[in-house]
N, C-alpha and C. Protein backbone atom coordinates (compact mmCIF):
# COMPACT_ATOMS: atom_id res chain seq x y z
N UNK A 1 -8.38 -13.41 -0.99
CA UNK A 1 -9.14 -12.27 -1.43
C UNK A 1 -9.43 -12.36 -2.92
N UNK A 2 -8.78 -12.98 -3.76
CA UNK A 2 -9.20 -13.13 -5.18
C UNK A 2 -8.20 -11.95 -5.74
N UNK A 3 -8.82 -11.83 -7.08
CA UNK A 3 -8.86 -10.74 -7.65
C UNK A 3 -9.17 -9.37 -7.43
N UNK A 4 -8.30 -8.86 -7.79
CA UNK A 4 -8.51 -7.29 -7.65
C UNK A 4 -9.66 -6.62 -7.72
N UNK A 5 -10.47 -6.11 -7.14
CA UNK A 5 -11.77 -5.59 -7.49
C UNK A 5 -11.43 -3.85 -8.05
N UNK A 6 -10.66 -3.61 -8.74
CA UNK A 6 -10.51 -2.56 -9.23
C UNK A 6 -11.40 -2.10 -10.31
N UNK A 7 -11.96 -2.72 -11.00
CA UNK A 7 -12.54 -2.96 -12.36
C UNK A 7 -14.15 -2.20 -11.99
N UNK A 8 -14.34 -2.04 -10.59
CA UNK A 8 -15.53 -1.81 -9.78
C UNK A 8 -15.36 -0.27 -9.69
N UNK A 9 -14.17 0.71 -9.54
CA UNK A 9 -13.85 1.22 -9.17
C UNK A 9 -13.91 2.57 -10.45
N UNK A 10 -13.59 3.69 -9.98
CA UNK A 10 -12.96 4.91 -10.72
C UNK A 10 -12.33 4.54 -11.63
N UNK A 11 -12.43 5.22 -12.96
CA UNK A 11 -11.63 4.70 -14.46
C UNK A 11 -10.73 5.18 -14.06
N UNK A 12 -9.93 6.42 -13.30
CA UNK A 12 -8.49 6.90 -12.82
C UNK A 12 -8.30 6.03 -11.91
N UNK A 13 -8.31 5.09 -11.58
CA UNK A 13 -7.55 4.31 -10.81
C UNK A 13 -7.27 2.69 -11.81
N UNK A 14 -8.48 2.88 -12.47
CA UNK A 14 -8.41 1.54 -13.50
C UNK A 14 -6.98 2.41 -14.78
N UNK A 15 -6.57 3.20 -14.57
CA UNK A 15 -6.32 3.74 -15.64
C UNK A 15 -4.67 3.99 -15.58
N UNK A 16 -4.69 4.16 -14.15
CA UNK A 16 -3.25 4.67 -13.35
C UNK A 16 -2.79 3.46 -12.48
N UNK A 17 -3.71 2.21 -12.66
CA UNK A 17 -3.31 1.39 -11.73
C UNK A 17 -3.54 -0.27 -12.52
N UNK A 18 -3.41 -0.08 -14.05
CA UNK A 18 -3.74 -1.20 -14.52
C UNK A 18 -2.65 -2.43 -14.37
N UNK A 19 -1.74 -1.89 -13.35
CA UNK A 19 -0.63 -3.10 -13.51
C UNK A 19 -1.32 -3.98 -12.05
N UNK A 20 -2.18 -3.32 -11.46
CA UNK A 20 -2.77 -4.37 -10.30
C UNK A 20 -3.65 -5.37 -11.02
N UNK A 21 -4.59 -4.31 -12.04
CA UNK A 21 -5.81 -5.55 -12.45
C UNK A 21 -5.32 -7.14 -13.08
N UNK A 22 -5.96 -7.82 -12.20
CA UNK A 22 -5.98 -9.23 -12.64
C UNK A 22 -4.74 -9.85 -11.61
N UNK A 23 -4.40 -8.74 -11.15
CA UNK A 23 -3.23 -9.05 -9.79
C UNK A 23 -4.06 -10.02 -8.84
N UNK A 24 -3.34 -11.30 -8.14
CA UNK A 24 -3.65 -11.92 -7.35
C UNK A 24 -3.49 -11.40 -6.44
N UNK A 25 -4.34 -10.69 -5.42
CA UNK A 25 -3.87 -10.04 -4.61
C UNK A 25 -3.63 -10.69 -2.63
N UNK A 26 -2.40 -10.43 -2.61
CA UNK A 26 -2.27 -11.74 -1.48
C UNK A 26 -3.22 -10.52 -0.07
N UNK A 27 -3.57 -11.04 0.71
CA UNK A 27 -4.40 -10.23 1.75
C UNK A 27 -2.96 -9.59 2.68
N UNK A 28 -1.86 -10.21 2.92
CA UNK A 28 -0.99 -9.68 3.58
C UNK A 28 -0.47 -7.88 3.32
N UNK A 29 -0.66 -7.80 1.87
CA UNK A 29 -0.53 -7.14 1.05
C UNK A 29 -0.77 -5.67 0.93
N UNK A 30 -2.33 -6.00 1.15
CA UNK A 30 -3.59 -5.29 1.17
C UNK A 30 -3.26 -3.50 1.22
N UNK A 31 -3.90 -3.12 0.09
CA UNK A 31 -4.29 -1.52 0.90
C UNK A 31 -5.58 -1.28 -0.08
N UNK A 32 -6.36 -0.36 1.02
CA UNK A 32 -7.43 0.01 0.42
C UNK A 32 -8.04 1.42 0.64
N UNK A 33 -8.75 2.12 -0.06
CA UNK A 33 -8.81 3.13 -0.13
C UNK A 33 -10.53 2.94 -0.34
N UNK A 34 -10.90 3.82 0.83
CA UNK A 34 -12.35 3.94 0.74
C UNK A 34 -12.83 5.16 0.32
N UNK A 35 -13.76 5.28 -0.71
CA UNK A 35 -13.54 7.01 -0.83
C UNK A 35 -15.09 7.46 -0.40
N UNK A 36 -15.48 8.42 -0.68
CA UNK A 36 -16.45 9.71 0.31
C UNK A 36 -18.14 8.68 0.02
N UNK A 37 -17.90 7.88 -1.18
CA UNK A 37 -19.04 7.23 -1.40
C UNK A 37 -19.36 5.79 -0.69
N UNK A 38 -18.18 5.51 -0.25
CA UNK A 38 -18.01 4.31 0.52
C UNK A 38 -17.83 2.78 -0.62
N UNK A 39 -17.48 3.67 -2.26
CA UNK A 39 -16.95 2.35 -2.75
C UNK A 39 -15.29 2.07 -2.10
N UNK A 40 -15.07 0.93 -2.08
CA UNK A 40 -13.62 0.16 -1.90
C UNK A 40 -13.09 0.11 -2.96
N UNK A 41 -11.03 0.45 -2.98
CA UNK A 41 -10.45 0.43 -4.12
C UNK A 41 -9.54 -0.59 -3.25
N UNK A 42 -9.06 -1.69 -3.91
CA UNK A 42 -8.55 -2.89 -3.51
C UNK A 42 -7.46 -2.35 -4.36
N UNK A 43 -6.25 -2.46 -3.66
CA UNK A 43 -4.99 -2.58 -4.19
C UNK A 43 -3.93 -3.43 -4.00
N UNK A 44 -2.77 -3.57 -5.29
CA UNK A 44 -2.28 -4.93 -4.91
C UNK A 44 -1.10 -4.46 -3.32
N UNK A 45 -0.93 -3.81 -3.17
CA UNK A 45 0.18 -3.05 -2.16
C UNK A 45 0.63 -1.97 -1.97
N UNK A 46 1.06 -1.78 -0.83
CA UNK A 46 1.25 -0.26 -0.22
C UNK A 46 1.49 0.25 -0.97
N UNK A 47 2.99 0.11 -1.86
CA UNK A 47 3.46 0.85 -2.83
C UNK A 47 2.20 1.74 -3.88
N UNK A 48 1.87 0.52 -4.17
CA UNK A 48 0.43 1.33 -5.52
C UNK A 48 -0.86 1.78 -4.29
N UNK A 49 -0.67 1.38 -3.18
CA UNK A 49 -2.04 2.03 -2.26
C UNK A 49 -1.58 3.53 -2.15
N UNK A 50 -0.10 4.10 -2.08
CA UNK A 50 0.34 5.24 -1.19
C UNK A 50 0.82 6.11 -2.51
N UNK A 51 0.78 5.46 -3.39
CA UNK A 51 0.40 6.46 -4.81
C UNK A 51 -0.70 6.56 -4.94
N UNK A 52 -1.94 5.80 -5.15
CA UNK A 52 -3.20 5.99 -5.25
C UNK A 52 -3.71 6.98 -4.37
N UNK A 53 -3.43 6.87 -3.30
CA UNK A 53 -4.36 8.13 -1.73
C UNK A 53 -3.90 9.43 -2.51
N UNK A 54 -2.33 9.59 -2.56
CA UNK A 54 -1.86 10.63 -3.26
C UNK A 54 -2.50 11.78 -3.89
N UNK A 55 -3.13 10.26 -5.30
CA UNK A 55 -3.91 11.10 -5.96
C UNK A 55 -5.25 11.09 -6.41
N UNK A 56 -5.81 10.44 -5.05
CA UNK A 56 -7.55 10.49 -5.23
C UNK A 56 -7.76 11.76 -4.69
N UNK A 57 -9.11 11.98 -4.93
CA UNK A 57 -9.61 13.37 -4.19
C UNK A 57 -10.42 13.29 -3.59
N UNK A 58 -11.62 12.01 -3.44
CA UNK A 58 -12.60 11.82 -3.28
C UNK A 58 -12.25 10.73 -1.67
N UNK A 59 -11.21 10.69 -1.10
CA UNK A 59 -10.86 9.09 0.07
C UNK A 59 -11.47 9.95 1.17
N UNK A 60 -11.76 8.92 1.87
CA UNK A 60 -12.01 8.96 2.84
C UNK A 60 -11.55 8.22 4.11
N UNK A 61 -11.29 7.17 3.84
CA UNK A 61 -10.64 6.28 4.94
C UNK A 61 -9.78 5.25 4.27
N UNK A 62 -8.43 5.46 4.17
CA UNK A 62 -7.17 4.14 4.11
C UNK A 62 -6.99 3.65 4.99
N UNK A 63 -6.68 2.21 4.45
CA UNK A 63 -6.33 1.01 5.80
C UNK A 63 -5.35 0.12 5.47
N UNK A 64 -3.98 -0.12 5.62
CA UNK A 64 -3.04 -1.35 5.07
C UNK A 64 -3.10 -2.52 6.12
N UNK A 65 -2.68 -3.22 5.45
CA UNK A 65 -2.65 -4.41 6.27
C UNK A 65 -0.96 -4.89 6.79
N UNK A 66 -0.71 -5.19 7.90
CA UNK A 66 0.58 -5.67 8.92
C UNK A 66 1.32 -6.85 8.01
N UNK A 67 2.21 -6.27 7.71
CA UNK A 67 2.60 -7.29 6.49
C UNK A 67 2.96 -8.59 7.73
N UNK A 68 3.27 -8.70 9.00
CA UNK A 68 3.71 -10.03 9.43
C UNK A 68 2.39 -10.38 10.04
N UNK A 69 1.71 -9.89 10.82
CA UNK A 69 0.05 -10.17 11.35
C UNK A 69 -0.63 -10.51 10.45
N UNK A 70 -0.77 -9.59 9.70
CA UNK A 70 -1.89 -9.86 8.59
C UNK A 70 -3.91 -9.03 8.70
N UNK A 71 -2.94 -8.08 9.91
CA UNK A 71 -4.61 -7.44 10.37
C UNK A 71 -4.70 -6.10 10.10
N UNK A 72 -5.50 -5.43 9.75
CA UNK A 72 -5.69 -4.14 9.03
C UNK A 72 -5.36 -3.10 10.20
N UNK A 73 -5.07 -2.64 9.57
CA UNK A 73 -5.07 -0.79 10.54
C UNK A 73 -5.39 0.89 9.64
N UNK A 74 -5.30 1.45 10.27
CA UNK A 74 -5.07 2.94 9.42
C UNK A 74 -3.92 2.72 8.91
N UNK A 75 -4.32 3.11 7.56
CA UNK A 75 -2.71 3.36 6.98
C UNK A 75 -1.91 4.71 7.37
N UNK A 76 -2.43 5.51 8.05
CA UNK A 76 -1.81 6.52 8.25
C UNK A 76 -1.19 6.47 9.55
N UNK A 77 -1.35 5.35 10.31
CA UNK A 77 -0.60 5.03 11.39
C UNK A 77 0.33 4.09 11.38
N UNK A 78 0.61 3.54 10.06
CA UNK A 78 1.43 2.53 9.89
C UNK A 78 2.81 2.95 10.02
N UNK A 79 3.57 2.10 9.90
CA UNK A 79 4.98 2.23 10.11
C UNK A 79 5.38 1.41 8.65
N UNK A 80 5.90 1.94 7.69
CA UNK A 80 6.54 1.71 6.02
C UNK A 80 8.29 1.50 6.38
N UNK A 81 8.00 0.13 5.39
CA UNK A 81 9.88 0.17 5.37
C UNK A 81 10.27 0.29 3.71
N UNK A 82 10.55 0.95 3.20
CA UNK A 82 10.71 0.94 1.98
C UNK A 82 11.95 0.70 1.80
N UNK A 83 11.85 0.21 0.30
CA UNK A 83 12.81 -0.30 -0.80
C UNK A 83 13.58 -1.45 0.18
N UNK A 84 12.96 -2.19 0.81
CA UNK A 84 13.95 -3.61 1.44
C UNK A 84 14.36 -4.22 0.43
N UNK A 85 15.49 -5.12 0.56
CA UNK A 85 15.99 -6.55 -0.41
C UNK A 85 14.97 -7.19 -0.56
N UNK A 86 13.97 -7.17 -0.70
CA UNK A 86 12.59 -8.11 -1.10
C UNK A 86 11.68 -7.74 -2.02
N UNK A 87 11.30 -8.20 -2.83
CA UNK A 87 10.09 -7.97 -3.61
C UNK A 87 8.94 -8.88 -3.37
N UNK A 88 7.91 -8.10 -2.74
CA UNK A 88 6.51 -8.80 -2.17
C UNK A 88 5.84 -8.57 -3.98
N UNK A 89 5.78 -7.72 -4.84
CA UNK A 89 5.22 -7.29 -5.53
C UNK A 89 5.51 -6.29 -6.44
N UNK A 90 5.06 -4.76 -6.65
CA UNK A 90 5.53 -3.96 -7.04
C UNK A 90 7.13 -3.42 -6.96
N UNK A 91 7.45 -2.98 -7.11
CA UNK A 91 8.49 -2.06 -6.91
C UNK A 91 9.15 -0.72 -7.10
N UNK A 92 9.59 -0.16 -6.07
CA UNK A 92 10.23 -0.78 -4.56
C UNK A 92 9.03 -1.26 -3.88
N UNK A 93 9.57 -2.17 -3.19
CA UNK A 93 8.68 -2.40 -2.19
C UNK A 93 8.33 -1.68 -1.14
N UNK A 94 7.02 -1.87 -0.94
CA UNK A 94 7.15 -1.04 0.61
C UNK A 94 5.96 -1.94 1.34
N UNK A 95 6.80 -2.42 2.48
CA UNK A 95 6.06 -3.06 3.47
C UNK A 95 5.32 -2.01 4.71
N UNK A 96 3.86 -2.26 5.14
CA UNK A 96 3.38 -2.05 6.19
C UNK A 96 3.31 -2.94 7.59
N UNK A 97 3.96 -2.31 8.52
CA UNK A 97 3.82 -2.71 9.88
C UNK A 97 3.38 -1.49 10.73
N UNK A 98 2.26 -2.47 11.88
CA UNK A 98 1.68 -1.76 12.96
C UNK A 98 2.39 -1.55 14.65
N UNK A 99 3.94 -2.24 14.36
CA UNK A 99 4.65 -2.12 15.50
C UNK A 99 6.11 -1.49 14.61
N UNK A 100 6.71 -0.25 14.91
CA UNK A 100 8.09 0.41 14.87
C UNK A 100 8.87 -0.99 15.04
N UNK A 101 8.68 -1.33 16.31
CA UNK A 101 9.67 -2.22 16.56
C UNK A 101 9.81 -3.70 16.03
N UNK A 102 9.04 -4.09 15.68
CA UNK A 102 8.96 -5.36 14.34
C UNK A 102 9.32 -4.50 12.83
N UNK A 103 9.32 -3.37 12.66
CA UNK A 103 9.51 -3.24 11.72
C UNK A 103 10.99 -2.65 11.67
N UNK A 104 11.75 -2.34 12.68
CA UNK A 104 13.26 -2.16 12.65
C UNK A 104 13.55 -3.59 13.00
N UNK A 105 12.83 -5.23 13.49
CA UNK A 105 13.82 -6.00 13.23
C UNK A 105 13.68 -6.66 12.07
N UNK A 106 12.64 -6.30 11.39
CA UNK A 106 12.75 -6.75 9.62
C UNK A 106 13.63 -5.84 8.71
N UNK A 107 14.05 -4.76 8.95
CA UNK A 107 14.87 -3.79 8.51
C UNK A 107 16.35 -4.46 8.59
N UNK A 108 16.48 -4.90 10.03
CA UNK A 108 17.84 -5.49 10.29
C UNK A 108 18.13 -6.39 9.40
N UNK A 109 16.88 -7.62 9.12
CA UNK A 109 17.42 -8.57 7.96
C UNK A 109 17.40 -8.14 6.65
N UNK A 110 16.33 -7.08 6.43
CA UNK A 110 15.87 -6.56 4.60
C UNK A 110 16.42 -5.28 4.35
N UNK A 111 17.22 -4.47 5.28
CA UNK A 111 17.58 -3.79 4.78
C UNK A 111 16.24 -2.60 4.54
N UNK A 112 16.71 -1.16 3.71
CA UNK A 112 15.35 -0.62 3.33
C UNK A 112 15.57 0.75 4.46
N UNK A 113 14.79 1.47 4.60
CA UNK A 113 14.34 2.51 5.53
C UNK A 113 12.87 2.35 6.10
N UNK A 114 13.09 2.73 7.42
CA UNK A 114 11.64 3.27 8.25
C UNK A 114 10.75 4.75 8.18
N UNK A 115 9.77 4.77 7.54
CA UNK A 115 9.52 5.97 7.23
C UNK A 115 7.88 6.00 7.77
N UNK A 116 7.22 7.17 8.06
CA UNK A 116 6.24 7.32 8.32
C UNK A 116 5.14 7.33 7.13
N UNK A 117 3.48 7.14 7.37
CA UNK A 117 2.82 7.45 5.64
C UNK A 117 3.16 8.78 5.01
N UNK A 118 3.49 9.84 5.59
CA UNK A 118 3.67 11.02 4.60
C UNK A 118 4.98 10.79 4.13
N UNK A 119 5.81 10.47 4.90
CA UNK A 119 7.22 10.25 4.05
C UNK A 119 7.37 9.46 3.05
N UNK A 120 6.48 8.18 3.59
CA UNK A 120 6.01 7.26 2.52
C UNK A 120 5.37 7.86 0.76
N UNK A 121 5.12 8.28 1.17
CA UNK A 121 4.29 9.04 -0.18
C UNK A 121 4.53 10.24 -0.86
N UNK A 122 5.76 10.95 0.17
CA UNK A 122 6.46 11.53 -0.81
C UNK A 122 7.58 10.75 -1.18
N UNK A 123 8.17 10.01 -0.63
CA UNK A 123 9.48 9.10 -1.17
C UNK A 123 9.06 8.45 -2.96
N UNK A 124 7.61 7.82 -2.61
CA UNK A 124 7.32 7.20 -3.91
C UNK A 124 6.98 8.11 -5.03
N UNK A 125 5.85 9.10 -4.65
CA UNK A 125 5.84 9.78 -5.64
C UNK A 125 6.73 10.73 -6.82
N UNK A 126 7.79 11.59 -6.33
CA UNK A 126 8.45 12.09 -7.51
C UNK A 126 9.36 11.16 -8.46
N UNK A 127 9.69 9.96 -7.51
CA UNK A 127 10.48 9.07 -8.43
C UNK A 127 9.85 8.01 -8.96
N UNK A 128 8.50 7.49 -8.43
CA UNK A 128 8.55 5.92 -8.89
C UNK A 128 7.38 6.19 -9.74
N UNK A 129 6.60 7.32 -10.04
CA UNK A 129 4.64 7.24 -10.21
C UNK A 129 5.06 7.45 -11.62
């Protein structure tokens, strides 16, 4: 996927999210936030995607990508394991999976919690934003 295409995007997201720009962003990774105009906000990972939705006003459609597949879905149907023994990127981490049950047997090895996207996004926000 290249580079971050943030730079394309809302100065509040270039502004609140400058630790992505110039981020290599791996596609496994992926979250994106489409907002009411139908520009794309490319983010380096859930973590900074599920702060960003948070606090756009303007989204319209989020989508993360299956951290072991690698194929997009709603992010609001995802299944989040946060803060595992791993760092994909940001931190904490928070991985997206589209199966519960792949994502409690990556839990078994990484450790972390299973949480839904709203839990997801309040977990990150009062402590990590």
């Amino acid at each position: 996927m290249g580079k971050s295409l943030l730079l394309q995007n809302s100065a509040w997201t270039i502004r609140r999210f400058a630790r992505c720009v110039g981020k290599k962003i791996k596609e496994r990774h992926t979250f994106t936030i489409i907002d009411t105009e139908g520009k794309k906000i490319h983010l380096c990972c859930p973590h900074c995607g599920l702060i960003a939705y948070s606090r756009q006003v303007n989204r319209w459609q989020t989508l993360a990508t299956d951290f072991i597949h690698g194929h997009v879905m709603t992010a609001a149907q995802a299944h989040y394991l946060i803060d595992p023994e791993l760092t994909i990127c940001c931190s904490p981490s928070v991985l997206a999976f589209s199966s519960h049950e792949e994502a409690l047997k990556f839990q078994k090895g990484f450790g972390g919690r299973i949480v839904n996207f709203h839990l997801a996004i309040e977990f990150l926000n009062p402590k990590h934003s």
